[in-house]
Protein backbone atom coordinates (compact mmCIF):
# COMPACT_ATOMS: atom_id res chain seq x y z
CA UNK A 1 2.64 -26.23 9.25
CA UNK A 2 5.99 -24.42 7.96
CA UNK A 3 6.05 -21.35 9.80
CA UNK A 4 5.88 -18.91 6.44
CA UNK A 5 3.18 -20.50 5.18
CA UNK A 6 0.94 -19.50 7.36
CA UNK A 7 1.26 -16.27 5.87
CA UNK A 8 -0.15 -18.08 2.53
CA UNK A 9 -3.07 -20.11 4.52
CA UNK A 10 -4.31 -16.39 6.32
CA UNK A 11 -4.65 -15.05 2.31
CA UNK A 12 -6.36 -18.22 1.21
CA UNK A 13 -9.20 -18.36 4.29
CA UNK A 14 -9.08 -15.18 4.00
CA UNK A 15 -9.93 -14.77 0.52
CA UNK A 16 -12.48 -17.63 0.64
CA UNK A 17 -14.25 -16.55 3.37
CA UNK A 18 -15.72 -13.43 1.64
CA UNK A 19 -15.56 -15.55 -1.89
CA UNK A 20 -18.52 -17.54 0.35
CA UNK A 21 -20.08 -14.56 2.26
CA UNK A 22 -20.43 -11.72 -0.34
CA UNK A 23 -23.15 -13.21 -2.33
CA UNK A 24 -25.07 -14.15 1.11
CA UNK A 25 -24.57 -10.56 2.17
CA UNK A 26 -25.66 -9.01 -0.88
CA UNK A 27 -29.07 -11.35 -1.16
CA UNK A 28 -29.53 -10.20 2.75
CA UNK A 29 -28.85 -6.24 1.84
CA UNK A 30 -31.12 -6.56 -0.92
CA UNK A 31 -33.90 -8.12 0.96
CA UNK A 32 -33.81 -5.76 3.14
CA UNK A 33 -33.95 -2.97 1.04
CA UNK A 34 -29.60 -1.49 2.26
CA UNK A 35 -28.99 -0.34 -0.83
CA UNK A 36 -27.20 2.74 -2.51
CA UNK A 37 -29.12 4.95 -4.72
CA UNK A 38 -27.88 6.46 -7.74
CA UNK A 39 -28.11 9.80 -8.49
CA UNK A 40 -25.67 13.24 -8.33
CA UNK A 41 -22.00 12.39 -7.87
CA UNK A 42 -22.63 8.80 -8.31
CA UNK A 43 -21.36 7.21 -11.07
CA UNK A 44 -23.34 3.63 -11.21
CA UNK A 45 -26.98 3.50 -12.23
CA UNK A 46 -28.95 1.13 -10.38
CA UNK A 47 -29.46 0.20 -6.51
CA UNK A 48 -26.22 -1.14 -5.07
CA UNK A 49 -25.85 -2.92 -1.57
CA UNK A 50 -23.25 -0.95 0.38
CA UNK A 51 -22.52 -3.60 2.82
CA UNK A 52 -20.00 -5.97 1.14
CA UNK A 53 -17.66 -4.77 3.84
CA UNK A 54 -19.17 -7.43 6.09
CA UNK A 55 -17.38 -10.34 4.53
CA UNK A 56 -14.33 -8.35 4.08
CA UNK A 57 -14.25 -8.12 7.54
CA UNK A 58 -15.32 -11.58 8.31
CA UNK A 59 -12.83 -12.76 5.86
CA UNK A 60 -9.88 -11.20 8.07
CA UNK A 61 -10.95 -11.80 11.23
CA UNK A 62 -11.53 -15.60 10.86
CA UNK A 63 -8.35 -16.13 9.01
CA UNK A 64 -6.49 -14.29 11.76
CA UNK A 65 -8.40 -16.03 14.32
CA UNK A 66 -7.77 -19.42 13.13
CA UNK A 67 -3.95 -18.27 12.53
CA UNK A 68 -3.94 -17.58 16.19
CA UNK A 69 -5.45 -20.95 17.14
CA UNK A 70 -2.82 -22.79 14.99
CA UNK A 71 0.11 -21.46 16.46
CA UNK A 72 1.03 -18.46 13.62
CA UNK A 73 1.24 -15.77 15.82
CA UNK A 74 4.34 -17.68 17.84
CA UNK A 75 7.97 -17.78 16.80
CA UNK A 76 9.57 -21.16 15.74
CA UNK A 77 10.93 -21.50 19.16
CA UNK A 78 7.05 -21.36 20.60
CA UNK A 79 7.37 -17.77 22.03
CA UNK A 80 4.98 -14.92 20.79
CA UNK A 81 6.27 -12.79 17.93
CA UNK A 82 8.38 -10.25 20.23
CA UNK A 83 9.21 -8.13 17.26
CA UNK A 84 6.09 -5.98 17.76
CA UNK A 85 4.33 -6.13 21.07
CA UNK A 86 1.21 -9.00 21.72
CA UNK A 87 -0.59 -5.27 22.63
CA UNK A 88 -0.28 -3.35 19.61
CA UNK A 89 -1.46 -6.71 17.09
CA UNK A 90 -4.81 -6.56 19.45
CA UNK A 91 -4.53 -2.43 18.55
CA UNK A 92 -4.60 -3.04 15.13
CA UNK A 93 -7.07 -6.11 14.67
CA UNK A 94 -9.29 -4.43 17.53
CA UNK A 95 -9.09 -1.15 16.18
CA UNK A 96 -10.31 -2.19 12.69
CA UNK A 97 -13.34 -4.06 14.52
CA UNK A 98 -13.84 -0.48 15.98
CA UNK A 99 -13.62 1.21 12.77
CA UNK A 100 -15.64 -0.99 11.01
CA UNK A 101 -18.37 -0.68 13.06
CA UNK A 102 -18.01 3.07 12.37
CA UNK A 103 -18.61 2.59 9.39
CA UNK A 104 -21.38 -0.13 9.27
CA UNK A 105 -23.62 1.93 11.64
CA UNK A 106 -23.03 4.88 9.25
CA UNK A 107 -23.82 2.50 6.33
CA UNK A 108 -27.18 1.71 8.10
CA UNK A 109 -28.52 5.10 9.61
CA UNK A 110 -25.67 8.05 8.63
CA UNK A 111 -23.54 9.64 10.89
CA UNK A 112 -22.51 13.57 10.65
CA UNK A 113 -18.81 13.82 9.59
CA UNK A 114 -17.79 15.04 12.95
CA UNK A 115 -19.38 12.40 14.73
CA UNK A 116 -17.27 10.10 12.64
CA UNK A 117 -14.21 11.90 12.98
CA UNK A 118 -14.64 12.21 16.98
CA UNK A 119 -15.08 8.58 17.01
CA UNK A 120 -12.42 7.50 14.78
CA UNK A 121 -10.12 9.40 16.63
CA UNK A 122 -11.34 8.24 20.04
CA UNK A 123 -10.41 4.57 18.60
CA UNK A 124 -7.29 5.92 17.22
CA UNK A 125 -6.47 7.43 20.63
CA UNK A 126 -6.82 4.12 22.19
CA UNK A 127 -4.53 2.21 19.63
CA UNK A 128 -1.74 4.42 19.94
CA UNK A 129 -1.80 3.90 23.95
CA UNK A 130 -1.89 -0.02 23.29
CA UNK A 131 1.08 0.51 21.21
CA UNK A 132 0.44 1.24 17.50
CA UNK A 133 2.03 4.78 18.01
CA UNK A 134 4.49 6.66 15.67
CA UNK A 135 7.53 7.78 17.53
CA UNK A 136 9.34 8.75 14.82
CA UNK A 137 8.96 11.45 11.97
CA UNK A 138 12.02 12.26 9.06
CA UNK A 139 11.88 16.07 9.29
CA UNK A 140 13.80 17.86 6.45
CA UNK A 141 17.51 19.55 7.30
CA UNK A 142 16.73 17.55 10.80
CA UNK A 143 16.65 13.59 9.58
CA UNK A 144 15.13 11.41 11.49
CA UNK A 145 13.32 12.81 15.06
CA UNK A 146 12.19 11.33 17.30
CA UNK A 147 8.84 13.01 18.71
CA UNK A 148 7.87 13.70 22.44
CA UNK A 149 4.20 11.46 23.68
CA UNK A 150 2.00 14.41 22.77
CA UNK A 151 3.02 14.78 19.70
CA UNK A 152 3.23 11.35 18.62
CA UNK A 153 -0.12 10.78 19.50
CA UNK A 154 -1.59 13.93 17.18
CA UNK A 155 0.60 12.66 14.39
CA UNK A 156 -0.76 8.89 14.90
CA UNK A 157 -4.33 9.85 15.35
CA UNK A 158 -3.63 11.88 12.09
CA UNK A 159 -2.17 8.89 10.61
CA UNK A 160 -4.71 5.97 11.19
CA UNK A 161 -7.69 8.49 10.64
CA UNK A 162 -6.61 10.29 7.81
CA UNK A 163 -5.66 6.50 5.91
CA UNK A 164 -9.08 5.23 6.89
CA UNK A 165 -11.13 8.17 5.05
CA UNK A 166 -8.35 8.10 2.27
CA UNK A 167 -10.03 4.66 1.63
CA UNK A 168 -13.08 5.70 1.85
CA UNK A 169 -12.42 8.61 -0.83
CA UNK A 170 -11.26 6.58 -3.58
CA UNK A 171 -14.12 3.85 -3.18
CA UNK A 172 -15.46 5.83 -5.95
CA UNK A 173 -15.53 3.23 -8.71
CA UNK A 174 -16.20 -0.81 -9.29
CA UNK A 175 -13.38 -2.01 -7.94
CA UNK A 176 -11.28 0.63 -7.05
CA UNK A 177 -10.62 0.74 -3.21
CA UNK A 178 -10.21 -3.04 -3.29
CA UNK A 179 -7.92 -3.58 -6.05
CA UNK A 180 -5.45 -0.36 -4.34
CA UNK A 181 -6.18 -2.03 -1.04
CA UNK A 182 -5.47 -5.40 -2.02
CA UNK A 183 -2.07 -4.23 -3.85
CA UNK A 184 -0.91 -2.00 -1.05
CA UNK A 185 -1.64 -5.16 1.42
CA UNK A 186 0.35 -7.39 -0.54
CA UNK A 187 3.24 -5.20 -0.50
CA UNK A 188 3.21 -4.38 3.21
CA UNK A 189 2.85 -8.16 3.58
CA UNK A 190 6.16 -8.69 1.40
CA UNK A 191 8.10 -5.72 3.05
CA UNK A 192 7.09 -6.72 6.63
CA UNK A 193 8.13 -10.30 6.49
CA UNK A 194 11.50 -8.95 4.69
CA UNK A 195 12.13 -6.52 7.65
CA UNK A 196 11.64 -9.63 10.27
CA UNK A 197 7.66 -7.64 11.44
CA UNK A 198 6.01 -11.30 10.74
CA UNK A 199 3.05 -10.62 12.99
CA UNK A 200 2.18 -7.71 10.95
CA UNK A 201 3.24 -9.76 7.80
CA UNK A 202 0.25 -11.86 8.77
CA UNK A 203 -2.36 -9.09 9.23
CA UNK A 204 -1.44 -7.62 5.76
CA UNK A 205 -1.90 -11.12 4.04
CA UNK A 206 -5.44 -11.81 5.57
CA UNK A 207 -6.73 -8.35 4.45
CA UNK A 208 -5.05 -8.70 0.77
CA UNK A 209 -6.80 -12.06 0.41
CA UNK A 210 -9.84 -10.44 0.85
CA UNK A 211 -9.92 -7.56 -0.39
CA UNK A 212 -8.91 -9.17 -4.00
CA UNK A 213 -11.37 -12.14 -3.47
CA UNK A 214 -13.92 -9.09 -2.92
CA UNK A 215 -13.10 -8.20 -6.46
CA UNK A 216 -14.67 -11.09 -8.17
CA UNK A 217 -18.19 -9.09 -6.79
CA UNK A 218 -17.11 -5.70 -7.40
CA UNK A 219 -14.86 -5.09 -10.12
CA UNK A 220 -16.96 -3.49 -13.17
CA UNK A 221 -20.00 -3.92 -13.25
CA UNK A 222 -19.96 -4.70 -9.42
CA UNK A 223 -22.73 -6.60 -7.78
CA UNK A 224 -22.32 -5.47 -4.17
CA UNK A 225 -19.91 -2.03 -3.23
CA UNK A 226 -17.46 -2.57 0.85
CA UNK A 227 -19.59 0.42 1.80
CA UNK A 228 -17.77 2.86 4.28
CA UNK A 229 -17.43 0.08 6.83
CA UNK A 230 -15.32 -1.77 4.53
CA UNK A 231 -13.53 1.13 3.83
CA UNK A 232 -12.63 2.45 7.34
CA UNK A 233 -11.53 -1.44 8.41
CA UNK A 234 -9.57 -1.32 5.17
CA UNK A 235 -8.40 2.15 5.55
CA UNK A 236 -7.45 1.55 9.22
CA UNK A 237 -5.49 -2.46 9.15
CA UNK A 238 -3.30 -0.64 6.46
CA UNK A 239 -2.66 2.52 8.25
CA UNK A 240 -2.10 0.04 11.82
CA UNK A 241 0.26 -2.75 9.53
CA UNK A 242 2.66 0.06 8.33
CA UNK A 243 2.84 1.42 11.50
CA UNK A 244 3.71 -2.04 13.79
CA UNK A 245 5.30 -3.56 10.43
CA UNK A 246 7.36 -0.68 8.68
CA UNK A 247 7.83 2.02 11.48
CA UNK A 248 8.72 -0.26 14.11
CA UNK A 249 11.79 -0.18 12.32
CA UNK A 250 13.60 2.91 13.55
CA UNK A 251 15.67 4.22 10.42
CA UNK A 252 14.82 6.70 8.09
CA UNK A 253 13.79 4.13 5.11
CA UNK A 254 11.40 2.24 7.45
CA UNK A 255 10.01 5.70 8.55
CA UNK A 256 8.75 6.67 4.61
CA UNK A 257 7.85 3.19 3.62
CA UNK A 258 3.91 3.21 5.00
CA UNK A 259 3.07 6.50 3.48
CA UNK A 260 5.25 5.70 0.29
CA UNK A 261 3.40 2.29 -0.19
CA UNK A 262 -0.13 4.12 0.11
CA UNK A 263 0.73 7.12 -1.88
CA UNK A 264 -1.98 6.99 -4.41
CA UNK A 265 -4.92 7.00 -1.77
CA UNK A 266 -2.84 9.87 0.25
CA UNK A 267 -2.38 11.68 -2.47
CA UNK A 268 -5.38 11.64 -4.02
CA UNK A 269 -6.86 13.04 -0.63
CA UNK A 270 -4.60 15.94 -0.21
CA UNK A 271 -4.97 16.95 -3.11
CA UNK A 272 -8.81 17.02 -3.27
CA UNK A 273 -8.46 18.51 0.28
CA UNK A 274 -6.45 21.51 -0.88
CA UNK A 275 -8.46 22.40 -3.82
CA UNK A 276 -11.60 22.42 -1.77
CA UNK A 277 -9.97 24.56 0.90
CA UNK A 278 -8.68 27.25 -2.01
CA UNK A 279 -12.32 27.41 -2.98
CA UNK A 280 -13.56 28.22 0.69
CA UNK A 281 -15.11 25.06 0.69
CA UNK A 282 -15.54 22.31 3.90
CA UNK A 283 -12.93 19.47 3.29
CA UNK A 284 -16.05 17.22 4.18
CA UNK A 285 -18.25 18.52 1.16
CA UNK A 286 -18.01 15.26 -1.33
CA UNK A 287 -17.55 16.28 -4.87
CA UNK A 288 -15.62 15.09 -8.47
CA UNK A 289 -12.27 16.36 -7.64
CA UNK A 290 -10.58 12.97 -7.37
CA UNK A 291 -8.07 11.41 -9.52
CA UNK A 292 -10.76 8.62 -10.93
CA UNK A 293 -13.60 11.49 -11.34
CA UNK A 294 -10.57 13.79 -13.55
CA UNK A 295 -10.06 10.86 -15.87
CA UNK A 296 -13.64 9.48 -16.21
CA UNK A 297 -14.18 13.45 -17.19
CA UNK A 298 -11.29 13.35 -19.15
CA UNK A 299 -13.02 10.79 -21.89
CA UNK A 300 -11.30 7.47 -20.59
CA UNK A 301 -13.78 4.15 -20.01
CA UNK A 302 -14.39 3.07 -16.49
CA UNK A 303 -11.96 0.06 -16.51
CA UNK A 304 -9.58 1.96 -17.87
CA UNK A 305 -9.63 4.40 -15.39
CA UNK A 306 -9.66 2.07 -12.46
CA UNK A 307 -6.53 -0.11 -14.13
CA UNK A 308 -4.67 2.80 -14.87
CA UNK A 309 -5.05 3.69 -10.54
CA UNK A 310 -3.88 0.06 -10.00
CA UNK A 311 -0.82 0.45 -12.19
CA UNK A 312 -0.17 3.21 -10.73
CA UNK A 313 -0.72 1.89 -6.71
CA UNK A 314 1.65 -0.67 -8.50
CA UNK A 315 4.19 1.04 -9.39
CA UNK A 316 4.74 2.77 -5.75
CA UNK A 317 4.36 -0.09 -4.18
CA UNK A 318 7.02 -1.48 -6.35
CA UNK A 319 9.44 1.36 -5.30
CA UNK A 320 8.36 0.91 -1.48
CA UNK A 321 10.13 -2.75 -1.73
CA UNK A 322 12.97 -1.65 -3.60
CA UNK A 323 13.42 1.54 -0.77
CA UNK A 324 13.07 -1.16 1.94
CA UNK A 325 16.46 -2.90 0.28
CA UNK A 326 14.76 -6.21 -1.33
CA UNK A 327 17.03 -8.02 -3.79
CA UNK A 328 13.88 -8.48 -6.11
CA UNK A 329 12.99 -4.55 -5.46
CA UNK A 330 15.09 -3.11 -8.65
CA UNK A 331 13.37 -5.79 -11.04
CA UNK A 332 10.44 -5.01 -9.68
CA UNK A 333 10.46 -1.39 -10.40
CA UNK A 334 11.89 -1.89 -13.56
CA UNK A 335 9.02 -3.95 -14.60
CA UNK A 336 6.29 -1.84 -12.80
CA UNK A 337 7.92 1.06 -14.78
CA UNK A 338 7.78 -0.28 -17.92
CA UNK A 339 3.44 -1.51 -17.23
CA UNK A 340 3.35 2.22 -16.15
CA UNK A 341 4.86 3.29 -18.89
CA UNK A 342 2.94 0.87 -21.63
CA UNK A 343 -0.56 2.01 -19.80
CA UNK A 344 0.17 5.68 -19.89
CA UNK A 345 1.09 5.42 -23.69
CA UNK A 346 -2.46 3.68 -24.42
CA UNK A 347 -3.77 6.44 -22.44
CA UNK A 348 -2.08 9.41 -24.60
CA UNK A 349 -3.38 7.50 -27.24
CA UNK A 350 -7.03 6.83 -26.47
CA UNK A 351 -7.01 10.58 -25.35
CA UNK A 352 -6.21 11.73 -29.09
């Protein structure tokens, strides 16, 4: 097999994979009664099985695994993928099996959100020793700095935590944390092959193919919801990929690219995180202060809401590869721009 193409065959077993599992998982979660009641902030209106991040992560791991067997973790030459260590791919794919098991057992009997948090960033902890650490920060009037062991591993724990409940957040709607995860994967996947990270390249297509193959179940109306164990794996392969694929690269461009690529999700969380802290409330208290509750308030249809977010997780992504220096990065944008652009003019208009 051509040595890109692997990249291509990870997506498609990926992607197939949980096109196979999701229905199997949602018949088991049903039978045995792991479902999601509506009610309060909740916006869909019957039982929903919360466990559809099982195939996700199913659908990544085999795909990587049978990558791995076939040779696509080594070089043309035969020798591993030296770009990024052996260590820190095993931090990333390991610490998404530890994440998502986080999140399952949560799914299944509830965890208190400092029991989650202690865990995650035990985990986290143990991923930045094995080499998914962030060395370097751009500080402003000081460029690019590099950062001394202690602090690189608050700002990494900080990282790979705070992406994985970003996720989580915005799993608010059908659809929604898939379709933004699945984007955001495929451009990490395209900007981490371009910057010679193809290890990390590989990773990112596995978890795009399934998190857009998991749309065929959960896009509006959804039949199954990822559940926060498909969100933390999620939430945490994306945080781990644009740290060993984007950072790795020590420049100031490389350094921006992971948290400009997943700028709606981080966004969206700082911003509900501020307004709760203005108010006196806990940053863990879930409410309707996020960018998909605003709009849904704001009169707009569910599908429009959630396409809007994707145009939007479009559009960044699209500047992330034309940041990064890809030849195709300025059309991209352009054309991004101009879907941006088209969507937010339907939106002005259904609004009057």
């Amino acid at each position: 097999m051509a040595f890109p193409l692997y990249h291509l065959f990870a997506f498609v077993v990926s992607a197939a994979v949980v096109l196979v599992l999701t229905p199997i998982v949602r018949k088991a979660g049903l039978a045995s009664g792991r479902v999601d009641l509506p009610g309060g902030r909740k916006v869909h209106s019957q039982p929903m099985v919360r466990l559809g991040g099982v195939s996700i992560f199913f659908g990544v791991l085999i795909a990587l695994l049978l990558v791995w067997a076939l040779g696509g973790f080594l070089g043309g030459d035969g020798e591993p993928l030296k770009r990024v260590s052996e260590y820190s791919v095993w931090g990333v794919t390991l610490g998404g099996l530890a994440f998502f098991v986080i999140g399952l057992v949560d799914d299944l009997f509830g965890l208190s959100p400092i029991s989650r948090l202690i865990m995650q960033a035990s985990v986290a902890s143990v991923a930045w020793w094995v080499g998914v650490d962030i060395r370097f920060l751009t500080i402003p009037f000081l460029g690019l700095t590099q950062l001394p062991g202690w602090l690189s591993l608050i700002v990494t724990i900080f990282w790979l935590v705070g992406m994985a409940n970003a996720i989580n957040w915005i799993d608010g709607l059908d659809g929604l944390a898939a379709g933004v995860s699945g984007i955001a994967a495929v451009v990490m996947m395209i900007v981490s092959f371009s910057m010679g990270q193809p290890a990390a390249a590989l990773i990112a297509a596995a978890l795009a193919g399934g998190s857009l193959a998991f749309l065929k179940y959960n896009f509006n109306p959804a039949q199954i919801f990822m559940g926060d164990g498909g969100a933390y794996f999620i939430g945490f392969t994306l945080a781990g990929v644009g740290v060993i694929g984007l950072v790795k690269g020590v420049t100031t461009v490389a350094v921006l690219l992971p948290s400009l690529t997943l700028a709606v999700p981080i966004l969206d969380m700082s911003a509900v995180i501020l307004l709760r802290l203005r108010q006196g409330l806990s940053p863990f208290v879930a409410d309707k202060r996020h960018l998909h509750h605003r709009l849904l308030n704001a009169g707009f249809s569910h599908r429009f809401t959630v396409i809007f977010i994707y145009v939007l997780a479009l559009w960044v992504g699209s500047l992330a590869m034309a940041v990064s220096g890809l030849r195709a990065g300025v059309p991209f944008v352009c054309a991004s721009t101009a879907l941006l652009s088209y969507t937010g003019w339907r939106a002005v208009r259904y609004a009057k």
